[in-house]
Protein backbone atom coordinates (compact mmCIF):
# COMPACT_ATOMS: atom_id res chain seq x y z
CA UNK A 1 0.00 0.00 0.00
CA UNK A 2 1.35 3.49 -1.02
CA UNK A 3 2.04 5.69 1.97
CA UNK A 4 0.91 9.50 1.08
CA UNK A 5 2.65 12.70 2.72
CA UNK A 6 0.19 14.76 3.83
CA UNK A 7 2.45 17.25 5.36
CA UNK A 8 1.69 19.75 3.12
CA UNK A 9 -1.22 19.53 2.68
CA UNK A 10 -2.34 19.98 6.61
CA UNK A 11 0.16 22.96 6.32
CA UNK A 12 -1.97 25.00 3.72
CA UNK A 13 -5.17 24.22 5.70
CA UNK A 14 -3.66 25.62 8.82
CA UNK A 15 -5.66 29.11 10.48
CA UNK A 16 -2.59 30.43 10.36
CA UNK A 17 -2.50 30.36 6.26
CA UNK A 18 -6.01 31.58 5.88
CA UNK A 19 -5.41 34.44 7.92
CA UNK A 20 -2.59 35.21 5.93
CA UNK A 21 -5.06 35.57 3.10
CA UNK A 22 -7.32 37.55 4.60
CA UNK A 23 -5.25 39.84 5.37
CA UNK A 24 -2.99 39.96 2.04
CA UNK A 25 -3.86 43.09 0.03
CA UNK A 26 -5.93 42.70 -2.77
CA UNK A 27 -5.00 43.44 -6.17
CA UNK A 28 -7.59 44.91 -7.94
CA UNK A 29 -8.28 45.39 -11.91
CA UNK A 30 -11.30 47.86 -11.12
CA UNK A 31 -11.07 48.76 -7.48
CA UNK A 32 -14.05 47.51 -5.33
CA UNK A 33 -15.16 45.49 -8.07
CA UNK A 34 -12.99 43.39 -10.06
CA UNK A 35 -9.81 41.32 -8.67
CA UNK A 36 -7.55 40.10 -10.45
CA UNK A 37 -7.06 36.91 -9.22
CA UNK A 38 -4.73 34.49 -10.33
CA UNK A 39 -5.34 31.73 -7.52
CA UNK A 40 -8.36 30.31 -9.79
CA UNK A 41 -9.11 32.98 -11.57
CA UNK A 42 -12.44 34.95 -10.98
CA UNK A 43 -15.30 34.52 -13.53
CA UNK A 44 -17.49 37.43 -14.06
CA UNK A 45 -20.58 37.15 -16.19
CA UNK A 46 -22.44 40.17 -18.18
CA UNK A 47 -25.90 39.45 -18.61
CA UNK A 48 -28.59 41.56 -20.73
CA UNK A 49 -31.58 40.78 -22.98
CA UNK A 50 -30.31 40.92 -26.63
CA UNK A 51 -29.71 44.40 -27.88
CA UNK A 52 -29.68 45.88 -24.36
CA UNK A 53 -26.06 46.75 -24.30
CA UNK A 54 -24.33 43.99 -22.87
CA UNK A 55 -21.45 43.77 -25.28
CA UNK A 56 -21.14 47.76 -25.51
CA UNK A 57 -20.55 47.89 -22.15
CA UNK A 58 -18.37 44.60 -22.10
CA UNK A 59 -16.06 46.29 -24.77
CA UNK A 60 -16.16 50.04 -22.89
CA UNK A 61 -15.17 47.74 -19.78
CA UNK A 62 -12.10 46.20 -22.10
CA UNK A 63 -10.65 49.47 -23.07
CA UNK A 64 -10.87 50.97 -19.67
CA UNK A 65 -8.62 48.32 -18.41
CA UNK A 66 -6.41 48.12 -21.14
CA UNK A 67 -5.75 51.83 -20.85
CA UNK A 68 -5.59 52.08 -16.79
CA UNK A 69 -8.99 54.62 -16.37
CA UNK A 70 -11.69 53.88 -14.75
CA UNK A 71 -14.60 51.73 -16.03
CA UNK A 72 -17.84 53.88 -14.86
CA UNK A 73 -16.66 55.14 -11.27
CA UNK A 74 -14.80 51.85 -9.95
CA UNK A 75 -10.98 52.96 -10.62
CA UNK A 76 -8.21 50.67 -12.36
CA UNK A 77 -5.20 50.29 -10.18
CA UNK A 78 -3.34 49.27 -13.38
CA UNK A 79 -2.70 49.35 -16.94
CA UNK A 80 -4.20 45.54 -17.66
CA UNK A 81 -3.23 43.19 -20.73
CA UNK A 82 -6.91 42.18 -21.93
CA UNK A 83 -7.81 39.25 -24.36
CA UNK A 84 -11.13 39.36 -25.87
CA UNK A 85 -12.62 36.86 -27.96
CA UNK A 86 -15.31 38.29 -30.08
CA UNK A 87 -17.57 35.17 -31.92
CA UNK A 88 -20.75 37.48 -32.72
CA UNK A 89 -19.74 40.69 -34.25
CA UNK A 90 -17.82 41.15 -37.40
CA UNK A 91 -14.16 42.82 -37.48
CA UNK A 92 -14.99 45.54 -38.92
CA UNK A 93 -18.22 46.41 -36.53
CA UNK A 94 -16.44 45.87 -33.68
CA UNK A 95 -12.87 47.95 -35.25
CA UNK A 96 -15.32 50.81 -35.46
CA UNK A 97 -17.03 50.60 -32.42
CA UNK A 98 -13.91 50.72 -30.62
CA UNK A 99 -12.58 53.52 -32.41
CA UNK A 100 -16.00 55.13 -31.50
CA UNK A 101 -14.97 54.27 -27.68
CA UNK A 102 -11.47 56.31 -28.11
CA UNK A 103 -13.48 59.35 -29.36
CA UNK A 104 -12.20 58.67 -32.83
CA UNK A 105 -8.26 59.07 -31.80
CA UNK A 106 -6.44 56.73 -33.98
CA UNK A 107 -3.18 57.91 -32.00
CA UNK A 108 -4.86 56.71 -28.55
CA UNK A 109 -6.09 53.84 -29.98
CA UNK A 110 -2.40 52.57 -31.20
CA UNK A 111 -1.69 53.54 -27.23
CA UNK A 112 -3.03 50.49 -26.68
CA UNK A 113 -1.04 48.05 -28.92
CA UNK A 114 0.15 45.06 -26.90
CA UNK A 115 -2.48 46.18 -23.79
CA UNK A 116 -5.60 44.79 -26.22
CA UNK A 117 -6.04 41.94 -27.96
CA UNK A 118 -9.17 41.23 -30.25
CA UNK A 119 -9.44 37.87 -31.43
CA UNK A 120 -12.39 37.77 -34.43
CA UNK A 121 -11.08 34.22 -36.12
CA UNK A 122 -13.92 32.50 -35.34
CA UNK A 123 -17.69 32.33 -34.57
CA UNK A 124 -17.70 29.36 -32.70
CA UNK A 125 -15.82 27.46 -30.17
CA UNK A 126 -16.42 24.08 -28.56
CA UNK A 127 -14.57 24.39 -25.16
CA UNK A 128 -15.77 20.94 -24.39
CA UNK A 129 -13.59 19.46 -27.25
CA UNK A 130 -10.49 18.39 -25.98
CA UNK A 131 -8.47 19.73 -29.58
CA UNK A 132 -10.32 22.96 -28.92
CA UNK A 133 -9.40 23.17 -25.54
CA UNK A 134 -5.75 23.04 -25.88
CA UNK A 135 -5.46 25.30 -28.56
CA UNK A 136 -7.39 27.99 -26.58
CA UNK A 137 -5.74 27.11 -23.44
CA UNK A 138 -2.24 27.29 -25.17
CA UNK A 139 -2.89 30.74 -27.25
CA UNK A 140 -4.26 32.08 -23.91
CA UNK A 141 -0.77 31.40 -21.99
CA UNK A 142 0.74 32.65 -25.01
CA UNK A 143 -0.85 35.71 -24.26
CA UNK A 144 -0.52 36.41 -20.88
CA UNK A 145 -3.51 38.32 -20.37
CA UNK A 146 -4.00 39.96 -16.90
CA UNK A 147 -8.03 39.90 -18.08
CA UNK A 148 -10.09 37.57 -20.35
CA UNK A 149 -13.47 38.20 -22.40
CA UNK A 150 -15.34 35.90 -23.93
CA UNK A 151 -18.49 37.29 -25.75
CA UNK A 152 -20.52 35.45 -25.65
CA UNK A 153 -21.16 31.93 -23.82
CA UNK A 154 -23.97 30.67 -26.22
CA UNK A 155 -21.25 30.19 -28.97
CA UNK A 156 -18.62 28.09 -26.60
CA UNK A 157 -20.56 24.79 -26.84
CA UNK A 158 -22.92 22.43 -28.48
CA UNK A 159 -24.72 21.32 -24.89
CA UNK A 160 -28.20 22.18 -23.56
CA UNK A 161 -28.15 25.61 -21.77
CA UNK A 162 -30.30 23.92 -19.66
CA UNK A 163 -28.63 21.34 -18.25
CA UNK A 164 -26.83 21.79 -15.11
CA UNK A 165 -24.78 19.25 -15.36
CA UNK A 166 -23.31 20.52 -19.44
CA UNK A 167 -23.28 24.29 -18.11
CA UNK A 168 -21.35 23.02 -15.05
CA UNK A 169 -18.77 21.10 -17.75
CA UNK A 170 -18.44 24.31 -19.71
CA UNK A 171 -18.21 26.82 -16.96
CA UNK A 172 -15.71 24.74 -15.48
CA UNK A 173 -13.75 24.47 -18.67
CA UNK A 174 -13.64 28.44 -19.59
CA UNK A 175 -12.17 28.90 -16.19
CA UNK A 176 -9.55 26.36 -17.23
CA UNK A 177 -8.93 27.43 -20.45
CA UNK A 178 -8.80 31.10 -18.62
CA UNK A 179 -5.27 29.81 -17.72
CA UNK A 180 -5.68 31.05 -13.94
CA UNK A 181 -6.67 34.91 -15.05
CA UNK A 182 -9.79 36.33 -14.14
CA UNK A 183 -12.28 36.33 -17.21
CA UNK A 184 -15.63 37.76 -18.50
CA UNK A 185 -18.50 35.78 -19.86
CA UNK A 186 -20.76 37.90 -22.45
CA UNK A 187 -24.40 36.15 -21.74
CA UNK A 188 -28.13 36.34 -22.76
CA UNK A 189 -30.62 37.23 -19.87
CA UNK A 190 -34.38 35.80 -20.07
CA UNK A 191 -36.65 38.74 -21.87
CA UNK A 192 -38.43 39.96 -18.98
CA UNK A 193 -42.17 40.15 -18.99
CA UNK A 194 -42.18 42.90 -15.97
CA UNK A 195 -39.56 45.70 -17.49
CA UNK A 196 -36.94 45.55 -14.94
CA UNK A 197 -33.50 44.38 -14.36
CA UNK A 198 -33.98 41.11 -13.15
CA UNK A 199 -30.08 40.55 -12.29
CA UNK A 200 -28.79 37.19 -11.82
CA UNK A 201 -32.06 35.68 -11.58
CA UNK A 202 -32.49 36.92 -15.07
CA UNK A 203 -29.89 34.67 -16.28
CA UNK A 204 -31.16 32.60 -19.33
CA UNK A 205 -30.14 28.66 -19.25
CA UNK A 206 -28.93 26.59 -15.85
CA UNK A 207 -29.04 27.64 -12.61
CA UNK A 208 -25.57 25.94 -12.68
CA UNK A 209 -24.48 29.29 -14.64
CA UNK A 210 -24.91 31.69 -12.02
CA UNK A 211 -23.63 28.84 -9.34
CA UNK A 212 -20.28 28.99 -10.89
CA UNK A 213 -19.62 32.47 -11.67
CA UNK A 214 -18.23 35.09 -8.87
CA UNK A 215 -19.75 37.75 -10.22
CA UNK A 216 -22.72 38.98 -12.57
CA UNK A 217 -23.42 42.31 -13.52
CA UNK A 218 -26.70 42.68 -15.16
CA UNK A 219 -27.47 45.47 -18.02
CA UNK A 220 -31.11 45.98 -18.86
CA UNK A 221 -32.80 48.84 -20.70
CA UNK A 222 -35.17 51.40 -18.68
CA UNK A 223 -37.24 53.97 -19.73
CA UNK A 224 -34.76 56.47 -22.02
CA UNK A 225 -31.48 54.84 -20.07
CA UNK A 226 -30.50 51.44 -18.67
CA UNK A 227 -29.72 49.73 -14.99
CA UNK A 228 -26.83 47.61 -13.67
CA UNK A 229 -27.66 45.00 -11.19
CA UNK A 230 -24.73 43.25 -9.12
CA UNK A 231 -24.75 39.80 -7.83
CA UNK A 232 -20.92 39.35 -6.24
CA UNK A 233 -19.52 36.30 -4.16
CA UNK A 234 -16.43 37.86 -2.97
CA UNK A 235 -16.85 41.54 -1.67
CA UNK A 236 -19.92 43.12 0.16
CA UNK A 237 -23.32 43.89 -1.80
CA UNK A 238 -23.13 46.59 -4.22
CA UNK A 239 -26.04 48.75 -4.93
CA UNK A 240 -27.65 49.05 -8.53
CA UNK A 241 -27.01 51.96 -10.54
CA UNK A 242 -28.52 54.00 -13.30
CA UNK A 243 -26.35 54.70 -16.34
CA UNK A 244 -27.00 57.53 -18.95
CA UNK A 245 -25.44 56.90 -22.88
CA UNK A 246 -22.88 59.60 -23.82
CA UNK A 247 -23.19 57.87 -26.96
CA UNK A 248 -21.43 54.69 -27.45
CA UNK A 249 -20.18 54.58 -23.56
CA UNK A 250 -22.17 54.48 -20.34
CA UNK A 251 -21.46 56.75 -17.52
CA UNK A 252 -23.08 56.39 -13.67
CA UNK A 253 -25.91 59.22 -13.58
CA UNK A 254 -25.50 61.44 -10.56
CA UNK A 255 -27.70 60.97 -7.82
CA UNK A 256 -30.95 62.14 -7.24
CA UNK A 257 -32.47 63.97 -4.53
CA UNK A 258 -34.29 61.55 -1.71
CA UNK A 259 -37.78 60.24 -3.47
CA UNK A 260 -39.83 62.65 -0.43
CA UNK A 261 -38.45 65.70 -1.51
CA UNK A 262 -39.61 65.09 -5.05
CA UNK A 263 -43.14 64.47 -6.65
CA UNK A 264 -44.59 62.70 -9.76
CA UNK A 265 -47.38 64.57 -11.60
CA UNK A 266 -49.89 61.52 -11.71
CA UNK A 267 -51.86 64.24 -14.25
CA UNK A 268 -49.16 64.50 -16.99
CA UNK A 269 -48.04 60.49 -16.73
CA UNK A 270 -51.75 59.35 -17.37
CA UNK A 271 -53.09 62.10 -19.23
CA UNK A 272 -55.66 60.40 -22.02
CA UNK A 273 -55.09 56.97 -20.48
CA UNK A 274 -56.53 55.28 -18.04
CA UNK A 275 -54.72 52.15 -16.80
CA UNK A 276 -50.60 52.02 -17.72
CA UNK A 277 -48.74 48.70 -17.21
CA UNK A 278 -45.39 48.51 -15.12
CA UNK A 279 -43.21 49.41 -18.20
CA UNK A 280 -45.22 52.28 -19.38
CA UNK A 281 -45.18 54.22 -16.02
CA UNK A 282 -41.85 52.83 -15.17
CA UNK A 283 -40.96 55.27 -18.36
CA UNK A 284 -42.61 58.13 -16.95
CA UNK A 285 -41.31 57.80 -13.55
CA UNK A 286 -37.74 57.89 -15.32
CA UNK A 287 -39.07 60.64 -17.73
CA UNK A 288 -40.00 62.95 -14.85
CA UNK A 289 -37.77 61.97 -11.64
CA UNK A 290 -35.05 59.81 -13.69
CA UNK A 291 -35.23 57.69 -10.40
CA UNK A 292 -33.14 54.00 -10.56
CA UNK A 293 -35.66 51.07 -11.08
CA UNK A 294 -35.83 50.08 -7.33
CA UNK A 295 -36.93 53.84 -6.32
CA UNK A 296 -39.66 54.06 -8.92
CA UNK A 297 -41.23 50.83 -7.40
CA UNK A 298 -40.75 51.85 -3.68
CA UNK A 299 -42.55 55.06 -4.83
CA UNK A 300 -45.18 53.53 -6.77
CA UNK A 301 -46.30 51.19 -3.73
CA UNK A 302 -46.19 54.33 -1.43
CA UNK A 303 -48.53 55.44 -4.25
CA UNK A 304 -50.45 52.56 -4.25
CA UNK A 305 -51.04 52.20 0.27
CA UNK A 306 -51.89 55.81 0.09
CA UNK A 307 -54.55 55.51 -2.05
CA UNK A 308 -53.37 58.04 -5.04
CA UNK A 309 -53.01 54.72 -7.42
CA UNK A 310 -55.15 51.50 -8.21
CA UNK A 311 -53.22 48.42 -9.01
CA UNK A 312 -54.22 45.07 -10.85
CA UNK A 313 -52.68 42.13 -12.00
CA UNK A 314 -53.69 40.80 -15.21
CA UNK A 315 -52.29 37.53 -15.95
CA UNK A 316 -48.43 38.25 -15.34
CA UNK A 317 -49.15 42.25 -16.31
CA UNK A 318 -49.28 44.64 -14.11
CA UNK A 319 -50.59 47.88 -14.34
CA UNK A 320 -51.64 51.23 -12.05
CA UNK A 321 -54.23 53.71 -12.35
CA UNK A 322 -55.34 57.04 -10.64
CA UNK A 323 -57.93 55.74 -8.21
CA UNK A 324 -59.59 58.76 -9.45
CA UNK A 325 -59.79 56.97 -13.49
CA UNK A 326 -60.01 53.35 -11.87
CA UNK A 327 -62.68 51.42 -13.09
């Protein structure tokens, strides 16, 4: 019978070694957001309904790290190698959509030769085949990216998005394949029936999906802007956010004053209508007060107990009236 050394291995479980972690300083790619982790690599996943932004924002997120600046308001500590494989949009969309991103400065743009790397060779990938995973895997460590995209995670495989037990397989082999860096999945959300940003539970596919990743940030379209959602294993719970569109790029918008110090004119939002379902005065709540998803609906159920709306439920709709209009 083979006799095993375990000496090492009851070293690394010691107290002593994971206090040592805890209190190591954390490198971060975007400060308070995004570490870059090259124990097992963190895996991030960007979520949105189709067309809602997800792979602007992915590629805005790219250029900020590959430059050093700061993506939205979390800072980069560092100038960042990135590696983004691109399977959906053709080279030349995506060549002028990032010149778009550097304001049209060809100059700053070549600032970033050997910091970005934009890999449009194919449309399809099969991380579960064992050819395909070593030639990834090996052009990857060739690489040696500090950050890894891969837009998006319905071209990466043949399997059932469904299953649990494929989604596991292939989550488990883009963190491999990864080589130890962390990496960013580009991924469809479900098309919501209620016009919100459902955040990870949005996630289309396997629960297994969002059981695997660290991270999610979740991009949905509201009203004339959008909304990020965060769902994070490793640092404490981050609040959603409401971004405005400075044309390609995103930027956070500024606050807004507490919801009591403000006022909705019920008059003007229902003018010649009578009922209006979530999305509709969702848009007018943003029109007027430009107030983040989770504010409108705290206001519209102080509406609602105090008797200045009517609500109903038709179906999976829902949708508000002036109790003075209700039927």
């Amino acid at each position: 019978m083979v006799k095993h050394d375990y000496s090492s291995l009851i070293s690394g479980a010691a107290v002593s070694c994971m206090l040592s972690a805890a209190q190591a300083k954390i490198d971060w790619l975007f400060e308070g957001l995004i570490e870059d982790d090259r124990d097992k690599g963190h895996q991030w996943l960007i979520s949105g309904e189709p067309k809602s932004g997800k792979s602007r924002l992915v590629l805005q997120l790219a250029i900020a790290a590959a430059e050093g600046k700061s993506f939205l308001e979390f800072c980069a500590k560092k100038r960042s190698r990135v590696l983004y494989f691109n399977f959906e949009l053709s080279k030349g969309v995506i060549g002028r959509r990032a010149l778009e991103f550097f304001g049209g400065d060809e100059q700053r743009m070549r600032g970033c030769e050997g910091w970005l790397y934009v890999v449009n060779e194919w449309s399809f990938v099969d991380v579960l085949d064992k050819e395909c995973f070593e030639h990834l895997k090996g052009f990857v460590e060739s690489v040696q990216p500090d950050l890894v995209i891969w837009d998006v995670l319905k071209r990466m495989s043949h399997v059932d998005e469904n299953s649990n037990v494929e989604m596991t397989r292939v989550m488990h082999a883009i963190r491999e394949i990864s080589a130890k860096r962390t990496h960013l999945i580009v991924h469809h959300a479900r098309k919501e029936q209620f016009s919100r940003n459902a955040g990870a539970r949005g996630l289309r596919g396997a629960s297994a999906i969002h059981a695997e990743a660290d991270g999610v940030i979740s991009i949905a379209e509201m009203g004339a802007g959008h909304t990020l959602e965060f769902s994070v294993r490793s640092i404490p719970s981050l609040d959603g956010v409401r971004l405005l569109s400075n044309g390609i790029s995103f930027q956070i918008e500024p606050e807004q004053p507490p919801v009591e110090k403000q006022g909705m004119n019920l008059e003007i939002a229902f003018e010649g209508k009578e009922w209006l379902c979530r999305k509709e005065i969702l848009g007018e709540v943003n029109a007027q007060l430009g107030l983040a998803e989770s504010a409108a609906d705290r206001m519209l159920e102080l509406y609602v107990n105090t008797g200045l709306l009517a609500k109903k439920k038709e179906g999976r709709k829902v949708f508000y009236s002036l109790v003075s209009k209700a039927a």
